[in-house]
PDB file of N, CA and C in Angstrom:
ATOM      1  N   UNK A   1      14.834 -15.315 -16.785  1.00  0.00           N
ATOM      2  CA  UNK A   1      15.493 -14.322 -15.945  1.00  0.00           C
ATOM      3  C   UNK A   1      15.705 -14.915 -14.565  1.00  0.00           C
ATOM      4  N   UNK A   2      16.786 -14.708 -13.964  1.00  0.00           N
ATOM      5  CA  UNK A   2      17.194 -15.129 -12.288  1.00  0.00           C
ATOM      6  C   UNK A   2      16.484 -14.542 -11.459  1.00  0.00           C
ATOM      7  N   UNK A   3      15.991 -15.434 -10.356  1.00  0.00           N
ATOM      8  CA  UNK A   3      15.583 -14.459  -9.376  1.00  0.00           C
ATOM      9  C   UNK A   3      16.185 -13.287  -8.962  1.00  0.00           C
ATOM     10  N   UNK A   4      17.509 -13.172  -9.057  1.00  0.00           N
ATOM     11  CA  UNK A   4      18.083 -11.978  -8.742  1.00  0.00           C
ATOM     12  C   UNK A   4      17.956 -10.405  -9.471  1.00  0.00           C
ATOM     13  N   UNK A   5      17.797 -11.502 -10.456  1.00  0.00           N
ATOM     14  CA  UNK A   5      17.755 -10.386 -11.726  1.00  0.00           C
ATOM     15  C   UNK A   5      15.962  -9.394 -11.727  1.00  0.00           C
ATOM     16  N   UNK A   6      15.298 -10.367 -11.429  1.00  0.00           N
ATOM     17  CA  UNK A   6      13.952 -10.334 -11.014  1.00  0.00           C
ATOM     18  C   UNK A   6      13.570  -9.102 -10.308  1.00  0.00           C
ATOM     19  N   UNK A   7      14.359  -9.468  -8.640  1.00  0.00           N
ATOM     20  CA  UNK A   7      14.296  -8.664  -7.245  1.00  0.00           C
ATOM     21  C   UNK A   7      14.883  -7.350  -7.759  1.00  0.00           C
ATOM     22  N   UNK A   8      16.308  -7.235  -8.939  1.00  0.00           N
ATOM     23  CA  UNK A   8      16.723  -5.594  -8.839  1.00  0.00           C
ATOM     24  C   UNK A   8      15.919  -5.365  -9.781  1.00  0.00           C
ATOM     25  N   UNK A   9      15.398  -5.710 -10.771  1.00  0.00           N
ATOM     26  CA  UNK A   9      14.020  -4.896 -11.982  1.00  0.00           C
ATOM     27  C   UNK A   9      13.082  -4.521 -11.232  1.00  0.00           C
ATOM     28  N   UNK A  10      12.405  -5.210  -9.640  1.00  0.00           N
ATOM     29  CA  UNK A  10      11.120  -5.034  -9.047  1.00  0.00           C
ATOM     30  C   UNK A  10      11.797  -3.656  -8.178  1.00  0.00           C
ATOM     31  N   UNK A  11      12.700  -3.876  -7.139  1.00  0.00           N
ATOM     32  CA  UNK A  11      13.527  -2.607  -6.558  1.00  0.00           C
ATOM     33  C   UNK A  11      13.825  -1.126  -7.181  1.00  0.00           C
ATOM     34  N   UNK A  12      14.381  -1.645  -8.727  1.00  0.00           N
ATOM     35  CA  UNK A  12      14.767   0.042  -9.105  1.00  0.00           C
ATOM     36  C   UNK A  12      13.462   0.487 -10.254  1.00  0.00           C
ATOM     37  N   UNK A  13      12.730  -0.204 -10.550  1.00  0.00           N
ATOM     38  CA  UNK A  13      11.300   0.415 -10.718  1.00  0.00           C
ATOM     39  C   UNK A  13      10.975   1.888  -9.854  1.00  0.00           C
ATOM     40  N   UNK A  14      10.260   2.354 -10.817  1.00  0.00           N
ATOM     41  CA  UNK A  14       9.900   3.411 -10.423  1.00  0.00           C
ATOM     42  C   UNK A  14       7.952   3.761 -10.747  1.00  0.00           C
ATOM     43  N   UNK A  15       7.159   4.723  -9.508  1.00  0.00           N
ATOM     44  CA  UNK A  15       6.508   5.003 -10.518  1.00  0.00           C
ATOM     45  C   UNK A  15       6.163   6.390 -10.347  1.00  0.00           C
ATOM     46  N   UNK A  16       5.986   7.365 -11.072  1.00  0.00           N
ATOM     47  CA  UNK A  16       5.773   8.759 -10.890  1.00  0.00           C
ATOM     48  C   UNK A  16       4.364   8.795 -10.751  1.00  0.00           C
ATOM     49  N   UNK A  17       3.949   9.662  -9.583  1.00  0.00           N
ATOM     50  CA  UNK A  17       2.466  10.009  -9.349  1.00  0.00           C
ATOM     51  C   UNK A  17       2.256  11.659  -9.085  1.00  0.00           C
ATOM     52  N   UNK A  18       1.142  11.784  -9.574  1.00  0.00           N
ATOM     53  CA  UNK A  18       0.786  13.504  -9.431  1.00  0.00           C
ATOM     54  C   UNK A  18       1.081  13.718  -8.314  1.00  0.00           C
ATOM     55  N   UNK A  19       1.374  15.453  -7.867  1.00  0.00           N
ATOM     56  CA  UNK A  19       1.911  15.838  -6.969  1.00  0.00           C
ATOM     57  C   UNK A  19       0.304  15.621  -5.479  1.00  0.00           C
ATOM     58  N   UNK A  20      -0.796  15.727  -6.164  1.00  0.00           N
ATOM     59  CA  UNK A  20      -2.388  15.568  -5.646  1.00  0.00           C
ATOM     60  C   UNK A  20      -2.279  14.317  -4.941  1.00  0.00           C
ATOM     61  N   UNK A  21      -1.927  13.314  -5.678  1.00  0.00           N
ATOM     62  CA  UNK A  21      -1.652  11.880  -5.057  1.00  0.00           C
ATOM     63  C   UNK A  21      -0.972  11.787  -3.910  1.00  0.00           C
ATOM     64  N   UNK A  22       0.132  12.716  -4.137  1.00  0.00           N
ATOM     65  CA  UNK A  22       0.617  12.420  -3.714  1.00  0.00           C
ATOM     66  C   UNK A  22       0.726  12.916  -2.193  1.00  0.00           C
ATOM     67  N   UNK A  23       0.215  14.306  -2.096  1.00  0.00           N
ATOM     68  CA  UNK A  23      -0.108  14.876  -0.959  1.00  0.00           C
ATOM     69  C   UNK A  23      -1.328  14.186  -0.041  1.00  0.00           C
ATOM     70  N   UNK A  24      -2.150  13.354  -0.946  1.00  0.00           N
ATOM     71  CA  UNK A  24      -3.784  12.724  -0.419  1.00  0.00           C
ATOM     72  C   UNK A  24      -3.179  11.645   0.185  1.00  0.00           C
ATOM     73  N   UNK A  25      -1.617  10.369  -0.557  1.00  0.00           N
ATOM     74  CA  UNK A  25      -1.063   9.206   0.133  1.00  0.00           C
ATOM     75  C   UNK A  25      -0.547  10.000   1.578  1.00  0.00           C
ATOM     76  N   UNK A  26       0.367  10.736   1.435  1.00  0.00           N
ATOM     77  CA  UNK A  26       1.134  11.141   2.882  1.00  0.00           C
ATOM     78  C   UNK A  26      -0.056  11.431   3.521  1.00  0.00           C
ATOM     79  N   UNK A  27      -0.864  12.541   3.308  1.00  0.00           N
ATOM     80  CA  UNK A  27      -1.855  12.654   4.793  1.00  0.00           C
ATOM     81  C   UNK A  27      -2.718  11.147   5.056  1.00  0.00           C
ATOM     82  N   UNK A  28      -2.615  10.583   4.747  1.00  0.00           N
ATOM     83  CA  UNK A  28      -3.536   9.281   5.021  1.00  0.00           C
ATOM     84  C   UNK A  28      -2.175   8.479   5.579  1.00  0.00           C
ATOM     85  N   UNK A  29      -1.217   8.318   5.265  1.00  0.00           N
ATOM     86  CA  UNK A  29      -0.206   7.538   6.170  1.00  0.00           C
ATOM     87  C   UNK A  29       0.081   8.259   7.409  1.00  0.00           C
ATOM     88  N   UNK A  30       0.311   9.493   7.330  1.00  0.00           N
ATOM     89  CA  UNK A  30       0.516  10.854   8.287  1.00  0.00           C
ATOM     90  C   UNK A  30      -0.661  10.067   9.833  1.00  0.00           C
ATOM     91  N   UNK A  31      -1.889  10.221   9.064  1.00  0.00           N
ATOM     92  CA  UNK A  31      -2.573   9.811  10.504  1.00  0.00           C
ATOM     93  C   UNK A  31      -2.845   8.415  10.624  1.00  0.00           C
ATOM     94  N   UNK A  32      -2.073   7.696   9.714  1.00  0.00           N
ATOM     95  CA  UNK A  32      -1.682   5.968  10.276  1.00  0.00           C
ATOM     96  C   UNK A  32      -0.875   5.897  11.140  1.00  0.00           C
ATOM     97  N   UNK A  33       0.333   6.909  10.795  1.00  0.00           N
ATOM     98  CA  UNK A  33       1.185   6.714  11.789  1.00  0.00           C
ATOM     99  C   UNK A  33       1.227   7.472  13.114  1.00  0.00           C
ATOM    100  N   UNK A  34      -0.237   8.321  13.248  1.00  0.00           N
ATOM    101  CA  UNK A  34      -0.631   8.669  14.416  1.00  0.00           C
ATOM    102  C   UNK A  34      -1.243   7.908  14.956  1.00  0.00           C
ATOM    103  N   UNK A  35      -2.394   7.095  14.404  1.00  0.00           N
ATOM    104  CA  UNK A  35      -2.714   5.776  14.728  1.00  0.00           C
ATOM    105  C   UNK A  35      -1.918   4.833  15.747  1.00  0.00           C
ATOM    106  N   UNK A  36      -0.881   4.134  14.907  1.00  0.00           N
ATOM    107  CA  UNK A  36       0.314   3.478  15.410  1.00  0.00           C
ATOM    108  C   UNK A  36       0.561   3.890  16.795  1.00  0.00           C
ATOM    109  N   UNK A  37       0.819   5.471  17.315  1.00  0.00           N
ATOM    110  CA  UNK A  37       1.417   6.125  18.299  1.00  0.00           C
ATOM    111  C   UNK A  37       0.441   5.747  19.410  1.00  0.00           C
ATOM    112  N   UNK A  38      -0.649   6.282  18.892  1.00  0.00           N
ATOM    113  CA  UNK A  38      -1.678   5.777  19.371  1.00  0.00           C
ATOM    114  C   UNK A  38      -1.897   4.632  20.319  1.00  0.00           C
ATOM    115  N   UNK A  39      -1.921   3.909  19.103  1.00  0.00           N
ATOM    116  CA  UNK A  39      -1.824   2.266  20.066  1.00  0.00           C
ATOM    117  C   UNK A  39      -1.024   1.919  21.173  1.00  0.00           C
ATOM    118  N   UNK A  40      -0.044   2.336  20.668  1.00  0.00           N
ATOM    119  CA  UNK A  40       1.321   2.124  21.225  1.00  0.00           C
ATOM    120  C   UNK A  40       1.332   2.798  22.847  1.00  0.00           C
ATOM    121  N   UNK A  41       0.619   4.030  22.973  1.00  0.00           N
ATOM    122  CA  UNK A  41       0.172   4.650  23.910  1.00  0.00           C
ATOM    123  C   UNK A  41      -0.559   3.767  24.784  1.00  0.00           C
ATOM    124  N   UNK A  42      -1.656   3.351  24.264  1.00  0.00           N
ATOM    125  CA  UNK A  42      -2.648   2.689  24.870  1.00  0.00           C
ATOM    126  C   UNK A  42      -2.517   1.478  25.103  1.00  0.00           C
ATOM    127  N   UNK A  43      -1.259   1.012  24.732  1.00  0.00           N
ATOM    128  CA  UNK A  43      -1.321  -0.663  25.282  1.00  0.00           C
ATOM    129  C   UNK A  43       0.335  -0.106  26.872  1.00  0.00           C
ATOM    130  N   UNK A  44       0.849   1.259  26.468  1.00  0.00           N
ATOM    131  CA  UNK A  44       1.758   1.473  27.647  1.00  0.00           C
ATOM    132  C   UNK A  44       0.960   2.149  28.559  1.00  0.00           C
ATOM    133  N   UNK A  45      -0.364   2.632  28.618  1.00  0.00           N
ATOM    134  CA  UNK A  45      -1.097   2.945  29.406  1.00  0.00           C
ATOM    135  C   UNK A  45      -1.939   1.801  30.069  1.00  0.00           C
ATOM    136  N   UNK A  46      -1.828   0.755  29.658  1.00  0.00           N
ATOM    137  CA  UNK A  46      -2.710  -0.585  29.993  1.00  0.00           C
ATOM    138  C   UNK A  46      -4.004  -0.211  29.769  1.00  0.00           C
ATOM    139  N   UNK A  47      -4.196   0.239  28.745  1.00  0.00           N
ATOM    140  CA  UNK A  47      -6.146   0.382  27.809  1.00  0.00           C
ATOM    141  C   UNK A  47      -6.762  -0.973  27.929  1.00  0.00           C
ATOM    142  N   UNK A  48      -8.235  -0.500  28.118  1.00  0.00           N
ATOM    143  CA  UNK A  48      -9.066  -1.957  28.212  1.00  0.00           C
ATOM    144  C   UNK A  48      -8.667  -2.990  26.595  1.00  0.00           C
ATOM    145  N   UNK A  49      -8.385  -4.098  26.593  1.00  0.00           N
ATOM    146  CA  UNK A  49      -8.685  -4.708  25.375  1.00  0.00           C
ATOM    147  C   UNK A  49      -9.479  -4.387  24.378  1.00  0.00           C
ATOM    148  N   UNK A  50     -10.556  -3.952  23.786  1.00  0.00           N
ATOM    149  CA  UNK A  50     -11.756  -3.709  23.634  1.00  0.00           C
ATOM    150  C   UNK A  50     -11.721  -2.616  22.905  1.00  0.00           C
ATOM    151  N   UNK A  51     -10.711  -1.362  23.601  1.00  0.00           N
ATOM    152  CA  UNK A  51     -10.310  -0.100  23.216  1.00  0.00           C
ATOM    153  C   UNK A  51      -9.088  -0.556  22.180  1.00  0.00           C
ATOM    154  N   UNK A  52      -8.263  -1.202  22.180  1.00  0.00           N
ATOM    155  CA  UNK A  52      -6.968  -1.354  21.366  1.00  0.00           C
ATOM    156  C   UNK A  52      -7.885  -2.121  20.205  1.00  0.00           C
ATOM    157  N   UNK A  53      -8.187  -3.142  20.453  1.00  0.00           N
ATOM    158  CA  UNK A  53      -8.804  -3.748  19.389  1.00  0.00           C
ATOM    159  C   UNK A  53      -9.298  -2.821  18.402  1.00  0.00           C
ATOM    160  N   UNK A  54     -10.550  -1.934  18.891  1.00  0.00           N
ATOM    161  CA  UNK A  54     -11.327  -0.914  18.049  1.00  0.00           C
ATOM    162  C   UNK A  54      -9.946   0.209  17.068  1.00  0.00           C
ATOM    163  N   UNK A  55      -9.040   0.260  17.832  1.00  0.00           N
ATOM    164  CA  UNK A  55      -7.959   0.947  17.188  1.00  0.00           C
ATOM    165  C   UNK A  55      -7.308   0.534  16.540  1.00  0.00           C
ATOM    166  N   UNK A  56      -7.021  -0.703  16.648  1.00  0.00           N
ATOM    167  CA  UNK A  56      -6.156  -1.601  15.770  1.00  0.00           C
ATOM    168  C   UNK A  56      -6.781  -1.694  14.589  1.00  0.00           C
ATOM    169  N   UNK A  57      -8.153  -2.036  14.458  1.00  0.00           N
ATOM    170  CA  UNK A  57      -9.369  -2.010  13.708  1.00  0.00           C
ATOM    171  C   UNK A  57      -9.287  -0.860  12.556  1.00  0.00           C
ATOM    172  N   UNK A  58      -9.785   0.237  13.180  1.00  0.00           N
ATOM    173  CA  UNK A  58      -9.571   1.665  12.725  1.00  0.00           C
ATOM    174  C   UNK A  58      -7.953   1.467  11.737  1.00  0.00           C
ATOM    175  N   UNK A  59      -6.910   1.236  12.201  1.00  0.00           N
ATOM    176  CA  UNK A  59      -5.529   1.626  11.768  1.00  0.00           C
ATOM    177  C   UNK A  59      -5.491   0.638  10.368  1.00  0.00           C
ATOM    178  N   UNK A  60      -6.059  -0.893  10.232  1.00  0.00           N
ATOM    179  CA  UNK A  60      -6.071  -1.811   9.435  1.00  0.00           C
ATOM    180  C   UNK A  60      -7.157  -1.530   8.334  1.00  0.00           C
ATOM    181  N   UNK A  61      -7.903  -0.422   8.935  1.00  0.00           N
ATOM    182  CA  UNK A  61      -9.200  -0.403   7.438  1.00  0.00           C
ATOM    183  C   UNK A  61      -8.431   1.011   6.671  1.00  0.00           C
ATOM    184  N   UNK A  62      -7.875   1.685   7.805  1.00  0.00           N
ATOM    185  CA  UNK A  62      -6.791   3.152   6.965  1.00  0.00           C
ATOM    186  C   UNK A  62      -5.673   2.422   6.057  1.00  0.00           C
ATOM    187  N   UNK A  63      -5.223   1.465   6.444  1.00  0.00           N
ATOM    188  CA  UNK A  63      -4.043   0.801   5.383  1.00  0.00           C
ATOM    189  C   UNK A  63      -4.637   0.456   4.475  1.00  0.00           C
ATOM    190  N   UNK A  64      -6.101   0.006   4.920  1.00  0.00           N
ATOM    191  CA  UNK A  64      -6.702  -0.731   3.539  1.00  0.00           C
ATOM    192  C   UNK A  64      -7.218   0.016   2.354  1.00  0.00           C
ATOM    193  N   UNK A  65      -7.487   1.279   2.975  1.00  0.00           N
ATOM    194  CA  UNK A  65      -7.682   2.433   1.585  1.00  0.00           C
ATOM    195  C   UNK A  65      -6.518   3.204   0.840  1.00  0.00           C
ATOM    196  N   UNK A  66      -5.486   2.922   1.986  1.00  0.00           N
ATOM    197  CA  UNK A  66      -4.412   3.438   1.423  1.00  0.00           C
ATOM    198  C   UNK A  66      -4.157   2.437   0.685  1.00  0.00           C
ATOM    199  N   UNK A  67      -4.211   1.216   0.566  1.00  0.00           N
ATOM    200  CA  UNK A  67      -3.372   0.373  -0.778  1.00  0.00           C
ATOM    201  C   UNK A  67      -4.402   0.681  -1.891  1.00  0.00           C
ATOM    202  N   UNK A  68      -5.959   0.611  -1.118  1.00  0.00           N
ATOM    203  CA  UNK A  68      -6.627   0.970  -2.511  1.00  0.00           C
ATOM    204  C   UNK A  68      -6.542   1.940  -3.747  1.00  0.00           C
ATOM    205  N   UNK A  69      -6.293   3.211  -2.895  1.00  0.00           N
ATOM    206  CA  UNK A  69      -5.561   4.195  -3.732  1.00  0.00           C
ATOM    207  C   UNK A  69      -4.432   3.957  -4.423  1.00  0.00           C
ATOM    208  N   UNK A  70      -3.467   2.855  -4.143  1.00  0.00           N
ATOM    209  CA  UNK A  70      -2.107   3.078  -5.040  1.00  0.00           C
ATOM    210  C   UNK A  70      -2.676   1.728  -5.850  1.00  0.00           C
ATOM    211  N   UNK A  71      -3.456   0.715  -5.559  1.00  0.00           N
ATOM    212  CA  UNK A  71      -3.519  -0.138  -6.581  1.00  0.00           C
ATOM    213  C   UNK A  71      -4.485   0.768  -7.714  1.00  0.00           C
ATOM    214  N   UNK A  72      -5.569   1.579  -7.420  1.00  0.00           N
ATOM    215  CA  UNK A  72      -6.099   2.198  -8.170  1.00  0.00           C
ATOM    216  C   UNK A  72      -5.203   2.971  -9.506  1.00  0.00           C
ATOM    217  N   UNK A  73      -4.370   4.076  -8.610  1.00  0.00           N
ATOM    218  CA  UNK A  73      -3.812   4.556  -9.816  1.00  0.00           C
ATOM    219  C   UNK A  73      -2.482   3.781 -10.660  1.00  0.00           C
ATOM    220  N   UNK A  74      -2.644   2.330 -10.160  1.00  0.00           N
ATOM    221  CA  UNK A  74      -1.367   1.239 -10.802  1.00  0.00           C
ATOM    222  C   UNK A  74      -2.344   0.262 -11.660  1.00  0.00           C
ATOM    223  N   UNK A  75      -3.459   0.167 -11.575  1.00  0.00           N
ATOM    224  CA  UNK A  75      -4.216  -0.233 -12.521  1.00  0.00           C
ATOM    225  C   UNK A  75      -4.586   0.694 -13.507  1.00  0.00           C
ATOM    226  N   UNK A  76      -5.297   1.875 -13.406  1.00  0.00           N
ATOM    227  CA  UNK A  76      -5.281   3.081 -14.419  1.00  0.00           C
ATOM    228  C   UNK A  76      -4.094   3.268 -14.955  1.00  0.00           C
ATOM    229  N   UNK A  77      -2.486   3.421 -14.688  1.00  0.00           N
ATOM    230  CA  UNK A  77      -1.805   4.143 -15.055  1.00  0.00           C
ATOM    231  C   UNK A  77      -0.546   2.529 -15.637  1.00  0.00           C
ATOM    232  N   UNK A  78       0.016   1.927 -14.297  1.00  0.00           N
ATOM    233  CA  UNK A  78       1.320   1.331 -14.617  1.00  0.00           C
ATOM    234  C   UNK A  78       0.534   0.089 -15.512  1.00  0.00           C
ATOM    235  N   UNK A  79      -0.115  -0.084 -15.348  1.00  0.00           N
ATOM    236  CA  UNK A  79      -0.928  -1.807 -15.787  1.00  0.00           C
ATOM    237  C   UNK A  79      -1.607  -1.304 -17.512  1.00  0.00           C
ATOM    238  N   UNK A  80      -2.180  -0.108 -17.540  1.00  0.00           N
ATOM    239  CA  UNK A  80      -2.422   0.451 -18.765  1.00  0.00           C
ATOM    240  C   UNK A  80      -1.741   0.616 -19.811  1.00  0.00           C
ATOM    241  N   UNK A  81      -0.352   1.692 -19.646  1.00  0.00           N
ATOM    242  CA  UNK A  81       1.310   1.614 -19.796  1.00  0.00           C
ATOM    243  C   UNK A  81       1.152   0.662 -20.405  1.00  0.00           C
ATOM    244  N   UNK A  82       1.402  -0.430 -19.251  1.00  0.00           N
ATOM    245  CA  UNK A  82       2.671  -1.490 -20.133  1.00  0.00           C
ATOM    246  C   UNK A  82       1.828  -2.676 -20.837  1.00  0.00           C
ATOM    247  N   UNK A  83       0.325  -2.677 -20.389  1.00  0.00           N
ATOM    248  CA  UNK A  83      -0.159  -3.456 -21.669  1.00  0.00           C
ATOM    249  C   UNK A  83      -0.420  -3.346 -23.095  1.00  0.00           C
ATOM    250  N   UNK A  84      -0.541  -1.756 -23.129  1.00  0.00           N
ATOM    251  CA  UNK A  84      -0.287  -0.758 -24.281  1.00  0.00           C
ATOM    252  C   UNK A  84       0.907  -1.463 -24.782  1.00  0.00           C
ATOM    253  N   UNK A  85       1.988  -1.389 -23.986  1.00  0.00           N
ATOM    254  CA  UNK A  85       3.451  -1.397 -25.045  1.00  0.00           C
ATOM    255  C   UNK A  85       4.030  -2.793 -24.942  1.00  0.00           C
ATOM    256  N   UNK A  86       2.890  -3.891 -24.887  1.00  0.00           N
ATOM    257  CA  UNK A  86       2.822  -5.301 -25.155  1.00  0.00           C
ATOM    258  C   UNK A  86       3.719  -6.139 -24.223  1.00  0.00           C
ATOM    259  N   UNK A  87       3.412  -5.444 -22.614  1.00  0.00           N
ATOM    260  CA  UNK A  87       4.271  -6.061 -21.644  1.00  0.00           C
ATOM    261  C   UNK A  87       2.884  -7.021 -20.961  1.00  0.00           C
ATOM    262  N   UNK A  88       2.220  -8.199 -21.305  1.00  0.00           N
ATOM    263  CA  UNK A  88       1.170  -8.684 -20.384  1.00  0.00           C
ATOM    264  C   UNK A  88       2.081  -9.307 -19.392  1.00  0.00           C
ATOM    265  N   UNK A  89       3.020  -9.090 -18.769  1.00  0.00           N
ATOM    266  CA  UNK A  89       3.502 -10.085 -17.332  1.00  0.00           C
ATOM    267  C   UNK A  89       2.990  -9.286 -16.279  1.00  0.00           C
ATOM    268  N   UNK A  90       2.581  -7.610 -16.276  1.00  0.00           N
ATOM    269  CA  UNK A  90       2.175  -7.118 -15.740  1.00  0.00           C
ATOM    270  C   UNK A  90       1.101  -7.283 -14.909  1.00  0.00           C
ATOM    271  N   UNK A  91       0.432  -8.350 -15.701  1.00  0.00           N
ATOM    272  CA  UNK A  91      -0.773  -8.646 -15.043  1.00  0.00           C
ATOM    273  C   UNK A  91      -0.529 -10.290 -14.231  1.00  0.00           C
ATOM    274  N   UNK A  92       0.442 -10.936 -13.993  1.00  0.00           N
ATOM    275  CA  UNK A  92       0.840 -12.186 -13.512  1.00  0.00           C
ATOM    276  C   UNK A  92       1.521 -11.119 -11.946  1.00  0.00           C
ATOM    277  N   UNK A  93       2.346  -9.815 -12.035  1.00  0.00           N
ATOM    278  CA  UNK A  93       2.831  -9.482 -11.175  1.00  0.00           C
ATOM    279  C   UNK A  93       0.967  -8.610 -10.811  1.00  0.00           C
ATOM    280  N   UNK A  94       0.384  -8.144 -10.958  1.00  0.00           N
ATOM    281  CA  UNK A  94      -0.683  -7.927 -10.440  1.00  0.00           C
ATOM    282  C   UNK A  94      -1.279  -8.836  -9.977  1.00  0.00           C
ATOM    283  N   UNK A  95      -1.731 -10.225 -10.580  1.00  0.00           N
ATOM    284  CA  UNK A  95      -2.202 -11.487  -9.522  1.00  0.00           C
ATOM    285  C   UNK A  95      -1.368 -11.675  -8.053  1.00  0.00           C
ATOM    286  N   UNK A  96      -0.212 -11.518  -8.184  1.00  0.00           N
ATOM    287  CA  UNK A  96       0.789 -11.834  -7.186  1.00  0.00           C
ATOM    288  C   UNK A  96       0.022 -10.744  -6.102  1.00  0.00           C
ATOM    289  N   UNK A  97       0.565  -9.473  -6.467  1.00  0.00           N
ATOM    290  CA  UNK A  97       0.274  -8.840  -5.923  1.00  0.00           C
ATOM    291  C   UNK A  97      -1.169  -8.479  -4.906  1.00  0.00           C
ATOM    292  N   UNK A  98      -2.430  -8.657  -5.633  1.00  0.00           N
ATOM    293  CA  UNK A  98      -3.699  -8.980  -4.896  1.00  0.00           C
ATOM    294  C   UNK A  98      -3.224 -10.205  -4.248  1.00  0.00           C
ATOM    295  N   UNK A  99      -2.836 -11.222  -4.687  1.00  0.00           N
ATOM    296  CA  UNK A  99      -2.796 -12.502  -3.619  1.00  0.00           C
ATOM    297  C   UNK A  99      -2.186 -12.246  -2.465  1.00  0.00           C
ATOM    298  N   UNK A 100      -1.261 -10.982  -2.244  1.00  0.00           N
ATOM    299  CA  UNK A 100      -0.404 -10.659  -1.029  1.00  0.00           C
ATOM    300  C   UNK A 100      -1.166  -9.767  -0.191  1.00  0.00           C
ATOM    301  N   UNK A 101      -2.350  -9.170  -1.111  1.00  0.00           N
ATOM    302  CA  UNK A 101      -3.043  -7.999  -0.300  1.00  0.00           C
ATOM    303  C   UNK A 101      -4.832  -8.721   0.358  1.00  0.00           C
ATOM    304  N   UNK A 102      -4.969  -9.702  -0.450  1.00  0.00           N
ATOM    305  CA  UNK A 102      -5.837 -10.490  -0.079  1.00  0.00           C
ATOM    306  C   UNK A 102      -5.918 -11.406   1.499  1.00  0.00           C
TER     307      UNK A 102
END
């Protein structure tokens, strides 16, 4: 397969998640991206170093549970799927994938 061909199979993928999920992902991005504002505040307010850091901190361990949650239910659900229905590349695009989140 072409790389091209590759990039639109990875793009128009889809994956459906409970409506629970889905309300638990937005409020956890919801106050990332208060986070963000946050910062953003505090480095146009000229905040001690020390203070941004600790926030920056804070904002990078919230992303980090937020991927945990979607790799969670993509290992239970999309990775389950398609090894069931004898797709193992799934798990070469899952190596990729931890190697990017690593």
């Amino acid at each position: 397969m072409a790389h091209d061909e590759q990039a639109c199979t990875a793009c128009c993928r889809k994956t459906e998640r409970p409506d629970e999920l889905k309300k638990a992902l937005d409020a956890r991005l919801a106050r990332i991206e208060g986070q963000a504002r946050g910062l953003r505040r505090l480095i146009a307010e000229d905040a001690y170093c020390d203070e941004v850091l600790a926030q920056i901190s804070a904002a990078r361990a919230a992303l980090g549970k937020a991927s945990l949650v979607v790799l969670e239910h993509h290992m239970k659900h999309c990775l389950i799927d398609r090894v069931r229905a004898g797709d193992d590349d799934i798990v070469e695009e899952l190596v990729v994938t931890l190697g990017r989140m690593i």
